[in-house]
Protein backbone atom coordinates (compact mmCIF):
# COMPACT_ATOMS: atom_id res chain seq x y z
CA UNK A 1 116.05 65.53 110.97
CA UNK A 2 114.25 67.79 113.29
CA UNK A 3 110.18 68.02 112.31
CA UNK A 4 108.44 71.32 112.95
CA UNK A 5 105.37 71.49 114.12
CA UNK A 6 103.40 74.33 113.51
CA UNK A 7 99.74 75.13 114.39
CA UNK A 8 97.31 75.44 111.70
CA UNK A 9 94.77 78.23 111.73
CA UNK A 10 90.89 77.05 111.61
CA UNK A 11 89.27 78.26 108.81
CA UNK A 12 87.31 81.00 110.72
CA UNK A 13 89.03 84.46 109.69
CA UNK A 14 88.33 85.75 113.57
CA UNK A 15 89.59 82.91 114.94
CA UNK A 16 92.63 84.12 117.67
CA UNK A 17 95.98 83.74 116.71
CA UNK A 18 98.37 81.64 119.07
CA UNK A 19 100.48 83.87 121.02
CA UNK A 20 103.09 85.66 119.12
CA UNK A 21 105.70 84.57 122.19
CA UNK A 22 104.94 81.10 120.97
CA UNK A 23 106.84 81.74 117.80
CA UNK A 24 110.07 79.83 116.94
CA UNK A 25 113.10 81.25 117.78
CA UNK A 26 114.72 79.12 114.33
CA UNK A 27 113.29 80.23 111.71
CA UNK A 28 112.94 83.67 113.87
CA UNK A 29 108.94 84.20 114.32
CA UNK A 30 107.24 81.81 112.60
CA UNK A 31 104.63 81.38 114.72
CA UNK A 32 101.12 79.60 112.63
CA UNK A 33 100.69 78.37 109.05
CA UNK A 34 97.07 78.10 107.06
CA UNK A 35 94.23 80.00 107.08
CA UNK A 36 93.67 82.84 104.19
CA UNK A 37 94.24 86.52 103.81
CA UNK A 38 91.08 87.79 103.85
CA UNK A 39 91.06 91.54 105.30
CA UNK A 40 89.28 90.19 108.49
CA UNK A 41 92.27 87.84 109.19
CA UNK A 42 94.64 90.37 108.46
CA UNK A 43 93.68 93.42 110.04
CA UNK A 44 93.30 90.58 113.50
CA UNK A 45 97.01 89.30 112.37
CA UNK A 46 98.68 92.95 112.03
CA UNK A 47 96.92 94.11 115.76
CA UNK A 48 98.56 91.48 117.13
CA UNK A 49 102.13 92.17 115.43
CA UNK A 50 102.08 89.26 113.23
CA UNK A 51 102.30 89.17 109.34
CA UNK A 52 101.91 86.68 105.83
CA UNK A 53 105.04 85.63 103.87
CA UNK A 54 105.52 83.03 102.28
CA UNK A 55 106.47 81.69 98.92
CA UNK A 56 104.23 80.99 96.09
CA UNK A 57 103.01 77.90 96.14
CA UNK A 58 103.91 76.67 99.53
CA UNK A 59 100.97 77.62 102.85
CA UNK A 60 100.36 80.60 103.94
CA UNK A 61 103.21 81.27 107.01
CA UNK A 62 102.12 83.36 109.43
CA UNK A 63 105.42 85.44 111.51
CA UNK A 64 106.02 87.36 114.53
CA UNK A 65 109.82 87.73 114.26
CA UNK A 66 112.16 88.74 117.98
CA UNK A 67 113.06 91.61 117.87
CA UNK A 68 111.29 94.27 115.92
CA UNK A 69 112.25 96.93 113.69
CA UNK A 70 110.33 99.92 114.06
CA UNK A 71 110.71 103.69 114.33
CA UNK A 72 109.19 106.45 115.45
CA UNK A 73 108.07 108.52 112.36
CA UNK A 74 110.08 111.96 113.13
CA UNK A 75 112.90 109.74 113.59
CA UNK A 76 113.51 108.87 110.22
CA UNK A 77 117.22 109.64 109.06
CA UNK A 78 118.15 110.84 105.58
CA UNK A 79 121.92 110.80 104.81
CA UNK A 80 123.73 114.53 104.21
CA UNK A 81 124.00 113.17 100.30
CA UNK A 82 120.64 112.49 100.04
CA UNK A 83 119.34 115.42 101.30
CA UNK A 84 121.23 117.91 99.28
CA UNK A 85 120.08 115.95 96.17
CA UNK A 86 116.63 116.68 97.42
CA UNK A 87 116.99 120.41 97.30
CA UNK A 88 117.73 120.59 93.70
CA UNK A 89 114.75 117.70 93.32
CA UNK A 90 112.17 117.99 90.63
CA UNK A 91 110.26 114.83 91.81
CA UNK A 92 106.71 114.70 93.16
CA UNK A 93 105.08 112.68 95.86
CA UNK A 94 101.52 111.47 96.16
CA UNK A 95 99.47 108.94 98.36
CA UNK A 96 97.20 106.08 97.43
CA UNK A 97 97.43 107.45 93.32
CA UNK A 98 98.84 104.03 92.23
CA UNK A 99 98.73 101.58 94.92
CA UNK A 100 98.37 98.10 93.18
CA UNK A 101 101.02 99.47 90.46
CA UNK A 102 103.70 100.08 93.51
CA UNK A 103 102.61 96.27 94.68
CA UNK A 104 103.50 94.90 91.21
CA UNK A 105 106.72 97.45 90.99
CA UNK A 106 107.67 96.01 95.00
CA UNK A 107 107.19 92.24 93.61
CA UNK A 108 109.56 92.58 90.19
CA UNK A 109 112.18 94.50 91.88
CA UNK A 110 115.11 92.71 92.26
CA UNK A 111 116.67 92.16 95.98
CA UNK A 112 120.08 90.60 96.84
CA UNK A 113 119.93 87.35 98.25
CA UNK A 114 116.30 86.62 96.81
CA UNK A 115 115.29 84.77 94.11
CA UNK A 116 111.48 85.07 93.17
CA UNK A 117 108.94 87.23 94.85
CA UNK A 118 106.79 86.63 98.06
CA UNK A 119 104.44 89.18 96.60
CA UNK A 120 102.57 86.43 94.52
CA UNK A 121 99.13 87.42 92.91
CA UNK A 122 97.46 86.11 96.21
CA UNK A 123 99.35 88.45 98.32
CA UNK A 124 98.31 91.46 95.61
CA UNK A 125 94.52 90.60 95.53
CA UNK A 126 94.84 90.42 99.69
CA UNK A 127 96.60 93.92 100.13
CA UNK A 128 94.29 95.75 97.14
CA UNK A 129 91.18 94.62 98.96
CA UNK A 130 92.54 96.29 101.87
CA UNK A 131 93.43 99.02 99.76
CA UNK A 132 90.10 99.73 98.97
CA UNK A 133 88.58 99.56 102.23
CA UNK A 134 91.27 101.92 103.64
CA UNK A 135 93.41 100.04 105.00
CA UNK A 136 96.58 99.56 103.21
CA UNK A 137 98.16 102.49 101.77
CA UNK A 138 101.16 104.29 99.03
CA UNK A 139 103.60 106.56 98.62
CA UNK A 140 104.51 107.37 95.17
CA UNK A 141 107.52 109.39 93.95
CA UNK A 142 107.26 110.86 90.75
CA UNK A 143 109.97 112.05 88.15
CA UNK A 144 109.25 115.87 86.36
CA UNK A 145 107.52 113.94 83.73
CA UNK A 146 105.13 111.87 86.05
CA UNK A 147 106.88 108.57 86.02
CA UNK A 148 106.72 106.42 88.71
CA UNK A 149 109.92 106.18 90.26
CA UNK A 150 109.55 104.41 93.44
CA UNK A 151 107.17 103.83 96.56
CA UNK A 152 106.34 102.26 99.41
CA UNK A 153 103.53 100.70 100.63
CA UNK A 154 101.90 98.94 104.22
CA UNK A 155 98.86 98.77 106.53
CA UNK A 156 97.41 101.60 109.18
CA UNK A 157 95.33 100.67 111.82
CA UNK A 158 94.49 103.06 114.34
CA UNK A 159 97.65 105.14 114.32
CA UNK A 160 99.91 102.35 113.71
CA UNK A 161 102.02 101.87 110.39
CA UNK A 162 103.45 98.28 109.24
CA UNK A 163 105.74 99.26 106.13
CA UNK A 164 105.31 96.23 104.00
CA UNK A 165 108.03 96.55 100.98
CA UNK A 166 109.81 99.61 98.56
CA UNK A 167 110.99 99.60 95.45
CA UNK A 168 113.11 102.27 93.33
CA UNK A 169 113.70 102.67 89.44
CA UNK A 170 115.70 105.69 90.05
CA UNK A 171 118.32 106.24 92.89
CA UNK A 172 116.76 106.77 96.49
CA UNK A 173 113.42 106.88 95.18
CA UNK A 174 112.17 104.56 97.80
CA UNK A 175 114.20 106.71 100.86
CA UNK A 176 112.07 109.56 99.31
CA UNK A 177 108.77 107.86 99.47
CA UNK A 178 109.35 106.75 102.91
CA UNK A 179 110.81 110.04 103.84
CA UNK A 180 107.62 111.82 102.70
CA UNK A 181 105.20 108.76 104.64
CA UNK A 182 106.85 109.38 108.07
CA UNK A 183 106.33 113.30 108.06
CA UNK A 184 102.85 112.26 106.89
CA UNK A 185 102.13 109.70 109.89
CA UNK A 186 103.78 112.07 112.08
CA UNK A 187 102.01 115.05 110.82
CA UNK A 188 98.86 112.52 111.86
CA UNK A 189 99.68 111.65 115.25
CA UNK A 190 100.95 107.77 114.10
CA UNK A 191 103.20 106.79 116.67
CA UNK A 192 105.18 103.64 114.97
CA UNK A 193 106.42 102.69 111.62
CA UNK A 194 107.15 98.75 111.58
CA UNK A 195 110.02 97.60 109.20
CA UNK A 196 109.53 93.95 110.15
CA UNK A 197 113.45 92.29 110.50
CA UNK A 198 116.83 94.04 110.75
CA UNK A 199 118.70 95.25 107.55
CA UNK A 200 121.38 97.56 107.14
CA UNK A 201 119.26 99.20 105.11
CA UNK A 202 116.74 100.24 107.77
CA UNK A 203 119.09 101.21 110.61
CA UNK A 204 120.92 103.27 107.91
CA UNK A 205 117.56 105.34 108.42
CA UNK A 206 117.19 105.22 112.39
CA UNK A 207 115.11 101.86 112.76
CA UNK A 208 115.79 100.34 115.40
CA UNK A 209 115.74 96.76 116.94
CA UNK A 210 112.65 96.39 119.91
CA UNK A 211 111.70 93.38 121.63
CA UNK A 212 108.87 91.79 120.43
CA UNK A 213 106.97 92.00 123.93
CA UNK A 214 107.62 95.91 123.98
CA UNK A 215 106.54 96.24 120.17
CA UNK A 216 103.58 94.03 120.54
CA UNK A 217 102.49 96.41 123.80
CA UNK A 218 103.18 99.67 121.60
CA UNK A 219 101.52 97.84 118.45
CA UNK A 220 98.53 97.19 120.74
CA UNK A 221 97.92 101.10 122.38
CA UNK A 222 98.14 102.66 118.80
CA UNK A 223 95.82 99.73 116.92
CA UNK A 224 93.27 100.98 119.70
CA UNK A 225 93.67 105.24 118.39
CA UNK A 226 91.38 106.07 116.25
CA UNK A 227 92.08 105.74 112.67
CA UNK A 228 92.61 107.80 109.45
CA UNK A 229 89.61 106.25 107.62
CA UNK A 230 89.95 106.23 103.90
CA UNK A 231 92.36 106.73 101.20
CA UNK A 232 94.54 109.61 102.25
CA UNK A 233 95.35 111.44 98.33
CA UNK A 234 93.32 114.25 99.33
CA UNK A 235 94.92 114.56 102.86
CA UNK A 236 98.81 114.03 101.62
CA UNK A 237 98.15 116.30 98.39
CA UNK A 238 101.25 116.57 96.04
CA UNK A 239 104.67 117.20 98.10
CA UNK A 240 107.73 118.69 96.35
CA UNK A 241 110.34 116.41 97.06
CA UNK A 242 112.29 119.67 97.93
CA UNK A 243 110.26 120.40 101.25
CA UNK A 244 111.47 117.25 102.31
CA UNK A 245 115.37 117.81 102.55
């Protein structure tokens, strides 16, 4: 039986990470383990293209997976079906009006393939701390009656985006919350959306797979713009689902 060794991060939330091209190549990215998620390690994980998950219970692994899916925000593909729906729409969407409900709503969804949640309450204390000092951020998509019906949710830095989960209660709710996001970020001069690993989901919508050496140099120039500081309700307003097909 092969052992793994992994480096363990020192307990100093600045401390560098090793280089992401030291990650494994089996399990793809796992690169460090340890540490904490305090918004200081974070924010110095996500510039350099590396992220948390891991199950509850077990260390905190830290991953840089090969390749990367990402896309530019005016990219973003909605299917013919889905955009007709969207024209007769009566749903709402909103930023940063719920985000540690959308966390809780990402963690009980149920996903093929998955049993549990990595979104344990360490990972929600993490993310709303970085909520509230403006750095992680929600779409909401609203029913006529002002349900929450699905969202999406991640971290900006500079004028990069790393889309951390979705979840829907109704039918595409979560392609509409990301739909409205990426005309946001583009709207805002972002210049990458990060979806993490392949699924068919994702390059149903125009993701794409990008080495990890040419994401971690793109990830790097738009970490460095200058940020959209603060929760962005007031700049996102409420957008008519409708606008968006």
């Amino acid at each position: 039986m092969m052992t793994i060794r992994l480096p363990r991060l020192p307990a100093d939330p600045l401390a560098p990470f090793p280089p992401a091209a030291d990650a494994l190549a089996e399990p793809d990215g796992l690169l460090a383990w340890g540490g904490d998620l305090s918004p200081a390690r974070l924010l110095n994980a996500y510039r350099h293209g590396i992220f948390p998950w891991y199950s509850s219970g077990d260390p905190i692994l830290w991953w840089s997976p090969d390749p990367r899916m990402t896309i530019v925000p005016a990219d973003l593909h909605l299917s013919r079906r889905l955009r007709r729906r969207l024209r007769q729409s009566d749903w709402t969407l909103r930023a940063d009006a719920a985000f540690e409900t959308v966390m809780q709503c990402c963690a009980s969804a149920p996903r093929a393939g998955q049993r549990g949640t990595w979104i344990s309450d360490e990972m929600l204390a993490a993310y709303v701390a970085l909520h509230h000092l403006g750095h992680a951020h929600s779409v909401e998509t609203l029913d006529a009656a002002g349900e929450l019906v699905g969202g999406v949710y991640g971290v900006a830095i500079g004028r990069m985006f790393f889309g951390e989960s979705m979840f829907s209660s109704a039918p595409s709710a979560s392609q509409v919350a990301l739909a409205a996001l990426c005309r946001f970020l583009d709207a805002h001069g972002f210049v990458l959306l990060d979806g993490q690993v392949a699924s068919p989901h994702l390059s149903r919508m125009g993701f794409a797979p990008v080495r990890r050496e040419d994401f971690l140099r793109a990830c790097g120039e738009a970490c460095a713009r200058p940020a959209l500081a603060g929760s962005w309700a007031h700049a996102f307003g409420s957008v008519p689902a409708t606008t968006l097909g």
